[in-house]
Protein backbone atom coordinates (compact mmCIF):
# COMPACT_ATOMS: atom_id res chain seq x y z
CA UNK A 1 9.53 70.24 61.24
CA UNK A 2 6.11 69.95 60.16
CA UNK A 3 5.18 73.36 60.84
CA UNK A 4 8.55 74.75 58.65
CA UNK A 5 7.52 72.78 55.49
CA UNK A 6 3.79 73.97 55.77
CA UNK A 7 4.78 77.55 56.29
CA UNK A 8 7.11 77.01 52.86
CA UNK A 9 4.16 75.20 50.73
CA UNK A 10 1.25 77.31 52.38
CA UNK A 11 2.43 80.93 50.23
CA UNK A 12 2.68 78.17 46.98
CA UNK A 13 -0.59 76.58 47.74
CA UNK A 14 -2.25 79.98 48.02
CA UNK A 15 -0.60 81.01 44.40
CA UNK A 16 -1.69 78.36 42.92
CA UNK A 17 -5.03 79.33 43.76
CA UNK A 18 -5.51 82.52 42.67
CA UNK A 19 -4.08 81.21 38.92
CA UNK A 20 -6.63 78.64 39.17
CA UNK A 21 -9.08 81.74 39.61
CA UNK A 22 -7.54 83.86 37.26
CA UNK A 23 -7.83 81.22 34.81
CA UNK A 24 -11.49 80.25 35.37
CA UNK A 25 -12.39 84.20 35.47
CA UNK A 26 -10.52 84.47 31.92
CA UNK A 27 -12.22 81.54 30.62
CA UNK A 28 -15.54 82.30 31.75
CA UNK A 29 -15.48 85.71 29.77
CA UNK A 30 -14.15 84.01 26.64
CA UNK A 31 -16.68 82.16 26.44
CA UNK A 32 -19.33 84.45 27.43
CA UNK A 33 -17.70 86.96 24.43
CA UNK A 34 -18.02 83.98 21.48
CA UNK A 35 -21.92 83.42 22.78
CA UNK A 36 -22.30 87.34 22.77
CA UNK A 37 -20.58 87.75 18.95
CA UNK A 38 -22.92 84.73 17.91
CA UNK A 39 -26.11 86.19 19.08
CA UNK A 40 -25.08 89.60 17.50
CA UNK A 41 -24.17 88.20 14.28
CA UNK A 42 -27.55 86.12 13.95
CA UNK A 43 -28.63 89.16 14.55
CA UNK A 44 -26.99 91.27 12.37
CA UNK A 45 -27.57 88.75 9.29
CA UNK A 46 -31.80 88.89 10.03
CA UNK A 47 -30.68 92.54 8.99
CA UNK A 48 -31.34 94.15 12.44
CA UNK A 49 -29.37 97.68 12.85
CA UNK A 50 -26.04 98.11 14.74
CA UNK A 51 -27.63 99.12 17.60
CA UNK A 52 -30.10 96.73 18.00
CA UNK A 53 -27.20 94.20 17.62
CA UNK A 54 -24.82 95.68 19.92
CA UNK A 55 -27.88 96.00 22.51
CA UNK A 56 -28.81 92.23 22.16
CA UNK A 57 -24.39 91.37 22.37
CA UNK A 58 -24.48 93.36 25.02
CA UNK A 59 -27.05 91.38 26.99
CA UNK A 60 -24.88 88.03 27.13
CA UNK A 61 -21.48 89.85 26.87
CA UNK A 62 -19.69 90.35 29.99
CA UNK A 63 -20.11 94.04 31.76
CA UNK A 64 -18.11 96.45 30.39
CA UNK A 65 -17.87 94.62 26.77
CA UNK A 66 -17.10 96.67 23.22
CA UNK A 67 -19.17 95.61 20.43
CA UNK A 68 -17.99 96.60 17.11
CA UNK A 69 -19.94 95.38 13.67
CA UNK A 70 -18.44 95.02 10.32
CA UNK A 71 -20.05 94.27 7.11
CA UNK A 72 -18.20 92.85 4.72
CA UNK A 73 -20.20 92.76 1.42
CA UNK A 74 -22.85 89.55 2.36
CA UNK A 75 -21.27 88.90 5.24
CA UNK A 76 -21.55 90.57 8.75
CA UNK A 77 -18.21 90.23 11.79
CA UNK A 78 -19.37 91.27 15.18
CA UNK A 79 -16.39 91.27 17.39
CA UNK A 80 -16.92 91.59 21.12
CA UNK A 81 -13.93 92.49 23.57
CA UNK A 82 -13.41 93.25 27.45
CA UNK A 83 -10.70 94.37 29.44
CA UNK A 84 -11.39 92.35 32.81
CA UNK A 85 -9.05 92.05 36.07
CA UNK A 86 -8.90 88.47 36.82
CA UNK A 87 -7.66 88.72 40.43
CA UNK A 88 -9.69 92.05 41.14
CA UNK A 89 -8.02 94.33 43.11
CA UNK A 90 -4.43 93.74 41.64
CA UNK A 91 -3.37 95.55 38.91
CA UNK A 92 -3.34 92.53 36.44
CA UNK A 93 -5.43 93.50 33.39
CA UNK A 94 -5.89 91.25 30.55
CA UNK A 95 -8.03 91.51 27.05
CA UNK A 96 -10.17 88.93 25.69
CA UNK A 97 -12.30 89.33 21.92
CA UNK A 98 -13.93 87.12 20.33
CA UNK A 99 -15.03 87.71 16.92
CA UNK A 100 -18.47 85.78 14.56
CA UNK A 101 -19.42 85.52 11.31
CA UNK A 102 -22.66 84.94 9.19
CA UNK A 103 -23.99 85.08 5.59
CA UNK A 104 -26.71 87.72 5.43
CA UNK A 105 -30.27 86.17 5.03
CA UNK A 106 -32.22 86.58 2.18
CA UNK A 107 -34.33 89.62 2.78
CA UNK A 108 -32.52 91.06 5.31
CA UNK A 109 -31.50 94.56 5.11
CA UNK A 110 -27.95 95.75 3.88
C-alpha cells in the first residue's frame, strides 16, 4: 500500500518542483532586469550615449537581454527585456521587461 500511494504523489512531488524552479528562475531575471534598467538610466541621465548605456545594462542584465532607451524630453526610460526558458530544455518560453526612469542631471548631455 505504501509503495501505490508513493508511486501516485512521487510524479506530483516532482511537478511541484520544477514550478518551484521555474518560479525562482523567473524571479531571479526580474529582478536582475529592474537592477539592469536602473543602472542604465543613472546612466543615461549623467548624459552618457546609448551605447555606453546599453553596454553598462548589459553587464547586470541577464544573457541574452534587449536594451532599448527612450528620451522623453528631461526624462530618460531604459527598458530591459529577455526571453528566458525557465525549465531549459522544454519548450516553455516566457518574457520578462522591466522598465526605469530618471530626470536628466544638470549638465548632462541631451
Amino acid at each position: 500500500m505504501v509503495t501505490t500511494e508513493t508511486a501516485v504523489v512521487l510524479p506530483v512531488l516532482l511537478l511541484v518542483l520544477l514550478c518551484a524552479v521555474a518560479a525562482v528562475t523567473v524571479v531571479g531575471a526580474q529582478l536582475r532586469c529592474v537592477d539592469a534598467a536602473r543602472e542604465g538610466a543613472r546612466a543615461a541621465a549623467r548624459g552618457e550615449t546609448d551605447a555606453v548605456v546599453a553596454e553598462l545594462a548589459g553587464r547586470v542584465a541577464p544573457e541574452g537581454a534587449d536594451t532599448a532607451v527612450r528620451e522623453d524630453g528631461e526624462r530618460v526610460r531604459v527598458t530591459v527585456s529577455v526571453e528566458l526558458a525557465p525549465l531549459g530544455p522544454v519548450p516553455l518560453r516566457t518574457r520578462v521587461s522591466a522598465e526605469a526612469v530618471a530626470v536628466r542631471e544638470p549638465g548632462g548631455a541631451p
